[in-house]
Protein backbone atom coordinates (compact mmCIF):
# COMPACT_ATOMS: atom_id res chain seq x y z
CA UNK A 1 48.55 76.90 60.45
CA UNK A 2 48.98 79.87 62.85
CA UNK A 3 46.26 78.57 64.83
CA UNK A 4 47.54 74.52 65.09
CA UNK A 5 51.02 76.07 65.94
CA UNK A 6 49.71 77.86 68.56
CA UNK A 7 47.64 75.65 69.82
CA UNK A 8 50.14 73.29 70.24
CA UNK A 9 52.52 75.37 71.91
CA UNK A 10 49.84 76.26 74.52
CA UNK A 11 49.30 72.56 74.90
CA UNK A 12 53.01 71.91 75.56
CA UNK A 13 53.38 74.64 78.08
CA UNK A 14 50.71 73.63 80.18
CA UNK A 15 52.08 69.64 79.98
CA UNK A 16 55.48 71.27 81.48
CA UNK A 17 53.80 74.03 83.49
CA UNK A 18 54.22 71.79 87.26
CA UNK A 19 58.25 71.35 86.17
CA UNK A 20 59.39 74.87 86.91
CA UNK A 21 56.23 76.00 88.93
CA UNK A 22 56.17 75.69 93.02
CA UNK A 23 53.15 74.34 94.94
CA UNK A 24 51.34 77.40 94.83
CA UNK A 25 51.29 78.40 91.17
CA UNK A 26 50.84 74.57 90.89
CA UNK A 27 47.43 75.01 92.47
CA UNK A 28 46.32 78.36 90.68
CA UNK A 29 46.98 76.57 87.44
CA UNK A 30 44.44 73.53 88.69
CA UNK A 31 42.48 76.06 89.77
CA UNK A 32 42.77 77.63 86.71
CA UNK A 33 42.28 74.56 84.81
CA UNK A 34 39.17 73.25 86.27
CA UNK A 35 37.14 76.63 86.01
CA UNK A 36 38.03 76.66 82.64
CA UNK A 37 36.19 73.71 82.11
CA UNK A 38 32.84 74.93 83.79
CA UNK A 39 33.76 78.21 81.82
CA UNK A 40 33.84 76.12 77.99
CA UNK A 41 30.73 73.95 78.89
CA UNK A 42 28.84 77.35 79.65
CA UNK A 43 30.21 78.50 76.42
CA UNK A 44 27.63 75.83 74.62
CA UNK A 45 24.71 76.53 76.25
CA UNK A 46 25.24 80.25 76.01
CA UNK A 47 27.39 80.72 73.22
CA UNK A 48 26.77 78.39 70.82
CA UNK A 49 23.24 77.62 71.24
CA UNK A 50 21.88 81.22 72.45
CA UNK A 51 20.28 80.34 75.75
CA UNK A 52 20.38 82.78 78.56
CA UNK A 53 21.38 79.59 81.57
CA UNK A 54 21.88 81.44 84.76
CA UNK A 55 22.26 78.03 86.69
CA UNK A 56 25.24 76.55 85.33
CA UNK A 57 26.99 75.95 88.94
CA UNK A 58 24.01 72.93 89.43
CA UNK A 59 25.62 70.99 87.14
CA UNK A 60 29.08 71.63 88.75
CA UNK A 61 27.47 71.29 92.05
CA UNK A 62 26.13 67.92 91.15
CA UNK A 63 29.55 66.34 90.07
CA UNK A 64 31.18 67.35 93.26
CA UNK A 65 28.81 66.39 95.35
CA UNK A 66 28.36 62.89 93.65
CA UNK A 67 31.58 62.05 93.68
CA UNK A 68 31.97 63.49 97.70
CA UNK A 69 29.15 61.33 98.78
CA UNK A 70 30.24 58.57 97.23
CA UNK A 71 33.76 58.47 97.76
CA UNK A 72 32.97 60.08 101.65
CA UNK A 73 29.91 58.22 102.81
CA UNK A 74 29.83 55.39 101.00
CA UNK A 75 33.89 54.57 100.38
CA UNK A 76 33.92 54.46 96.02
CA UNK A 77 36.96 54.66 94.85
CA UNK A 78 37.30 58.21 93.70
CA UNK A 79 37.81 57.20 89.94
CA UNK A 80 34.69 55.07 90.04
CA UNK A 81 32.44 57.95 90.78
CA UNK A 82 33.09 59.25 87.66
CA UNK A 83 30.22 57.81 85.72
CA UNK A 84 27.76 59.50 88.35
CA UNK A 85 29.38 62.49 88.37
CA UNK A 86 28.76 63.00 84.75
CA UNK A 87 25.39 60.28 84.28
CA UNK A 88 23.45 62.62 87.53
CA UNK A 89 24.19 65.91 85.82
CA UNK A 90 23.28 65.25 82.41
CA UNK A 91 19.48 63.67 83.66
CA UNK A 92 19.02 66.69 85.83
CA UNK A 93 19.74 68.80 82.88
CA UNK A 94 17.46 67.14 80.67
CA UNK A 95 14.81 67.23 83.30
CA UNK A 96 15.04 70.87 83.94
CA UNK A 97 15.75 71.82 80.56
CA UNK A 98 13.03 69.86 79.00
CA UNK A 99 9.90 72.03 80.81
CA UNK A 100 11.58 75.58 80.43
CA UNK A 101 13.64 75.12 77.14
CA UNK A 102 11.33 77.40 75.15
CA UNK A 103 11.68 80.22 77.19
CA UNK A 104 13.73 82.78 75.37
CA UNK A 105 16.14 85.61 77.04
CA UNK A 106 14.72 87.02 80.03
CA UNK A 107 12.41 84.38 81.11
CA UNK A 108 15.31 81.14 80.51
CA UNK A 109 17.32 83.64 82.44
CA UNK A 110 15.14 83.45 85.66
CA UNK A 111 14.03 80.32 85.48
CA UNK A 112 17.42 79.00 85.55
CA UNK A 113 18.48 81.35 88.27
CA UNK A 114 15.42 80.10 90.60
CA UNK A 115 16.78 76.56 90.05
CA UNK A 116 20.02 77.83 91.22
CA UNK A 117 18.75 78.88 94.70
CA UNK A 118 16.69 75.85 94.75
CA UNK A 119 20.21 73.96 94.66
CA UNK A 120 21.80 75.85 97.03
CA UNK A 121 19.15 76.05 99.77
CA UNK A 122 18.63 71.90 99.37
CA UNK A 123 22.58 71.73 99.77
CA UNK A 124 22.44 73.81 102.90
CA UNK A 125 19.01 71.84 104.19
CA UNK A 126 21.45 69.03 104.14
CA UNK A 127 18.67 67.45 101.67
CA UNK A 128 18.50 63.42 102.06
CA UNK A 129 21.09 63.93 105.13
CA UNK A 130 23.67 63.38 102.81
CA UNK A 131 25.21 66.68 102.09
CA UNK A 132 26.41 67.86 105.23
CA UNK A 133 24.16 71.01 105.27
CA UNK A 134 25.88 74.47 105.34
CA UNK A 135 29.22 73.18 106.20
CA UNK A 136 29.57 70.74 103.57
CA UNK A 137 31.46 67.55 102.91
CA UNK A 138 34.82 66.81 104.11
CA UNK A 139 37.15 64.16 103.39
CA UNK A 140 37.08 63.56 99.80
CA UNK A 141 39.93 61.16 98.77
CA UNK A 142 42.51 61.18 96.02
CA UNK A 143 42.64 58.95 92.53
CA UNK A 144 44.47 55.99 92.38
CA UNK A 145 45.30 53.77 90.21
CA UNK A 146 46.43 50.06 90.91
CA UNK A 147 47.51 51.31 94.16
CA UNK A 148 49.56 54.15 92.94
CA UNK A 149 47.56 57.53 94.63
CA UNK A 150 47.03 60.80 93.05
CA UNK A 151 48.15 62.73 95.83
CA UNK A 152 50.51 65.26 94.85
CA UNK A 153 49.43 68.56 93.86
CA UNK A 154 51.29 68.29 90.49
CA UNK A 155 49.22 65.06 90.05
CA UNK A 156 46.07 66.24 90.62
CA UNK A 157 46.95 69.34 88.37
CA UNK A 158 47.35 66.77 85.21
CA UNK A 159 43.93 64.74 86.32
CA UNK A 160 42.26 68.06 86.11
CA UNK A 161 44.10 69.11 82.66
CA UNK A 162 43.19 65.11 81.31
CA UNK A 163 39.62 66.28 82.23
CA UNK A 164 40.18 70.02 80.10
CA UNK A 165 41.88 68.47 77.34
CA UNK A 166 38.80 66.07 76.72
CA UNK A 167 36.88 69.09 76.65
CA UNK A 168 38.97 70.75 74.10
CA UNK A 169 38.71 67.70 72.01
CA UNK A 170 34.54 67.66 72.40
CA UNK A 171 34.50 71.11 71.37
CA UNK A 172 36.59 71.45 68.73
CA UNK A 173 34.80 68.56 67.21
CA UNK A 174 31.66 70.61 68.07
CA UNK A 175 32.27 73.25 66.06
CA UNK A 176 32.94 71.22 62.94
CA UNK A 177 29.90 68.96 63.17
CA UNK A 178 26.42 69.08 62.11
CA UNK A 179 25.44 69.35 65.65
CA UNK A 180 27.85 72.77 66.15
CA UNK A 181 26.26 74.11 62.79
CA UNK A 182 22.54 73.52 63.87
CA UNK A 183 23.69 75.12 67.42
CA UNK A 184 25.16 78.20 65.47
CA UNK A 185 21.86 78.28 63.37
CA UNK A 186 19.56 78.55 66.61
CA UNK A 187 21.59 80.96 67.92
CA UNK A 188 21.63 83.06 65.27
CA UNK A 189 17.94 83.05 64.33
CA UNK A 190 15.56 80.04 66.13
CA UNK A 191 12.14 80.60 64.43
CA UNK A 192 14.42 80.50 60.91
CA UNK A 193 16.12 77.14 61.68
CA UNK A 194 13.24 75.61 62.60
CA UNK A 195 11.97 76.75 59.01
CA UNK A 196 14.62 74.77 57.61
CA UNK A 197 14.14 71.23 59.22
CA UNK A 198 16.47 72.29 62.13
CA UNK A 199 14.67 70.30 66.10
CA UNK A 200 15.70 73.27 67.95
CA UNK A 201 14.03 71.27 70.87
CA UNK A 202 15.86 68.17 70.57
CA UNK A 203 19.25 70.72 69.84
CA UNK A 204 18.70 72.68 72.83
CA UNK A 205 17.96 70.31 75.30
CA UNK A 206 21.40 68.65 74.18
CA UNK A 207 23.30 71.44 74.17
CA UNK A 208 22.01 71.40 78.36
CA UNK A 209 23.21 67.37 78.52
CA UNK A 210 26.48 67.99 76.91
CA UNK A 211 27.47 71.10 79.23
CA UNK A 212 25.95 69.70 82.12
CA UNK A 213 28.58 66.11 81.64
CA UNK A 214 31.39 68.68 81.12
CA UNK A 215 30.45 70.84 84.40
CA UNK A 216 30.36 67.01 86.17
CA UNK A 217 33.51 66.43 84.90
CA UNK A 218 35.23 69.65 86.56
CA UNK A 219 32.53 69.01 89.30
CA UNK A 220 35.32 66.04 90.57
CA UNK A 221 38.01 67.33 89.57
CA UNK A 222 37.11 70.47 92.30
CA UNK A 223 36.00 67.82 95.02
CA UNK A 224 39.58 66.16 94.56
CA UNK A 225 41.36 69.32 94.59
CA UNK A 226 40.05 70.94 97.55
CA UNK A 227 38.95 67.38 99.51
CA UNK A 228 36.16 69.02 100.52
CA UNK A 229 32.31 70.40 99.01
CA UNK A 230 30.29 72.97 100.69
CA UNK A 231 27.08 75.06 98.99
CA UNK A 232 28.55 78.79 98.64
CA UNK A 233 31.20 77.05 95.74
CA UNK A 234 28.36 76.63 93.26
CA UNK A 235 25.74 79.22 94.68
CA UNK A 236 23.82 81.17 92.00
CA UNK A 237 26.40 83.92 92.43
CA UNK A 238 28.95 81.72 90.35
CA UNK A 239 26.75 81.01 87.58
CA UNK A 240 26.84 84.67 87.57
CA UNK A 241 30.59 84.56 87.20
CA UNK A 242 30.57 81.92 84.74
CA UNK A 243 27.61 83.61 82.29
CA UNK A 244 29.85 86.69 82.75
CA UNK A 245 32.89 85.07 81.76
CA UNK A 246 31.61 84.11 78.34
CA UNK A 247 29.91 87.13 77.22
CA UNK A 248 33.34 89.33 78.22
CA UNK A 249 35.48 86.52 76.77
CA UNK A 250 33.72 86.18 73.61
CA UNK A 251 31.25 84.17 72.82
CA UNK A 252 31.53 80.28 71.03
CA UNK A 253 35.49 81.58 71.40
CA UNK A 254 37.69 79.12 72.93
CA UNK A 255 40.18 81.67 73.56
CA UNK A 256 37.83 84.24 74.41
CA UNK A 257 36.55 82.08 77.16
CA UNK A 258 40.08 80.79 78.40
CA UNK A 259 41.08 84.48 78.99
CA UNK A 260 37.85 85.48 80.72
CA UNK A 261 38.46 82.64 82.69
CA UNK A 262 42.28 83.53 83.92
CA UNK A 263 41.24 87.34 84.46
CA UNK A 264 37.91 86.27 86.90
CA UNK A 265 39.74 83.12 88.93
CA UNK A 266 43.55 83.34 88.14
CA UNK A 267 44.16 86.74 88.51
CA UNK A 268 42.68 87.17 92.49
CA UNK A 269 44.18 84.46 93.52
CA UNK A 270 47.83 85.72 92.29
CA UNK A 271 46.92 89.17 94.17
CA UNK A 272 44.94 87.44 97.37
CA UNK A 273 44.85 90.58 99.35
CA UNK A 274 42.77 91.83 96.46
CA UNK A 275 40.77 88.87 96.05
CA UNK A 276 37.84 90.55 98.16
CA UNK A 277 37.30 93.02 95.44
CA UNK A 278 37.07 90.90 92.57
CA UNK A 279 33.84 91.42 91.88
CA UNK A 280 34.04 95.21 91.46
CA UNK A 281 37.01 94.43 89.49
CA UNK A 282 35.49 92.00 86.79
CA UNK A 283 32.60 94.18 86.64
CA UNK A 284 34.12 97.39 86.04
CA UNK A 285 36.02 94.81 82.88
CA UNK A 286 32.55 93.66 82.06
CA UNK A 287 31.20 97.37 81.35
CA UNK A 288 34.68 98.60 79.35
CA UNK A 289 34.53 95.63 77.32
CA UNK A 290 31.28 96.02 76.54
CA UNK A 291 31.97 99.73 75.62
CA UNK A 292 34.92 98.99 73.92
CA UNK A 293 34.78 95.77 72.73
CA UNK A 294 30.90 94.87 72.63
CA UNK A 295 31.52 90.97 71.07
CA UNK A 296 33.63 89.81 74.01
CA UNK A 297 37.94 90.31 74.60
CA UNK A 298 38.69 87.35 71.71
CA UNK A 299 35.64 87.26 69.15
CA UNK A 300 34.84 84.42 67.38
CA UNK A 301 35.06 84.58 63.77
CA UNK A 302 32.63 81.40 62.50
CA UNK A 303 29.94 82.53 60.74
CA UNK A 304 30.77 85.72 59.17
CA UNK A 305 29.35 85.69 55.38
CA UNK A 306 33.16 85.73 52.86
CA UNK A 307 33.62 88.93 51.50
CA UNK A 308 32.76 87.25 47.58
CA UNK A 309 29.43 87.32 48.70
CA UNK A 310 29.15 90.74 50.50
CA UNK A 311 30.90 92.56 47.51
């Protein structure tokens, strides 16, 4: 009850948040809300399912950019690119995923960090002539809808929190499904689940297409915030950022990941004169929470064995 009561006051606050917030803490909250999105759909690929993915930011990548082209280039209505923006991501992921899936730790790790610099370098190669090369894509229009534009920066802040609510909604439903269990099983112990019946496979490679729609998702959200994509917003550095941000948050821990999340984004953009140290910052946080607390800042408690059974 604790937990619903919460939840729902959380869920309030950030409905009301633009009402007694100026521009600016208007757009750290969006900013706020849309990294939090990347930061969740990381959370199932490395969290819940077990799997070291060190390339996250293609999938973000990949929903900006779809929706830039099309809405830049090509004049689609900013709404209508949606579909792409989520459709594009998920086949890449199953593509990639499908080849390099039974890799384990390490190895998953690196591969998925090579495609990450693959990305980037075909972003800044201006690859197809469509992506504007180093300097990006500019231009990217607002939502509308039957005429009435998107264009306020309260406005855009609730299109982005529609798009982190649905993701709330997929993942709590996640973690009570049979889907969230066989996740949770892989992670846990692979070579056992598979044992029991469980397609790690088929499990795994989903865990990359669900993620990867999610990542899309906050992929337009980011294009409509900023009106603009360029290749150093989803280099390999911020899969970094985002892997990071799960482990120190907790892992498969909503809140966990939601906190890690505020801290890494939130935080240096309230002190901006600071922003250039980040980095050290959340890495000297990475280290004591490993020391201190080695299961992340908010540890998830799913899975534990009830204390009947221990005793």
């Amino acid at each position: 009850m604790k937990k619903k009561t919460l939840t729902s006051v959380l869920l309030i606050l950030s409905v009301l948040f633009p009402l007694f917030s100026n521009s600016s803490w208007i757009t750290i909250g969006t900013t706020f809300v849309i990294y939090s999105i990347v930061s969740l759909s990381q959370d199932i690929v490395l969290g819940r399912a077990g799997m070291f993915d060190m390339g996250h930011a293609i999938y973000f990548g990949m929903g900006a950019y779809t929706t830039a082209i099309l809405n830049s280039t090509y004049g689609v209505p900013v709404l209508l690119t949606i579909p792409f923006a989520v459709i594009i991501p998920v086949i890449f992921a199953v593509l990639l995923a499908a080849p390099i899936v039974h890799l384990k730790g390490d190895y998953l790790l690196v591969a998925t960090l090579g495609f990450n610099i693959v990305f980037e370098q075909a972003l800044k190669n201006n690859l197809f002539g469509i992506t504007g090369g180093p300097n990006g894509i500019f231009g990217v229009g607002v939502p509308s809808i039957f005429g009435i534009e998107f264009s306020s920066q309260a406005s855009i802040y609730y299109f982005s929190l529609f798009f982190l609510f649905l993701t709330l909604v997929i993942m709590n439903n996640l973690e009570a499904s049979k889907t969230g269990r066989a996740l949770h099983y892989i992670n846990e112990d692979s070579l056992a689940s598979e044992t029991i019946g469980i397609n790690t496979r088929f499990y795994k490679i989903f865990a990359f297409a669900v993620s990867a729609a999610l990542s899309g998702l906050a992929g337009v959200a980011f294009a409509v915030q900023y009106s603009t994509v360029s290749p150093e917003a989803f280099s390999f550095i911020q899969s970094v950022l985002f892997f990071t941000i799960v482990i120190v948050g907790g892992q498969s821990s909503i809140p966990g990941v939601l906190i890690g999340t505020f801290l890494m984004f939130v935080v240096p953009e309230i002190f901006r004169e600071f922003a250039t140290a980040r980095y050290f910052v959340f890495g000297i946080a990475m280290i004591l929470t490993m020391i201190l607390r080695p299961k992340g800042i908010w540890p998830v408690k799913f899975g534990r064995i009830p204390k009947y059974i221990r005793h």
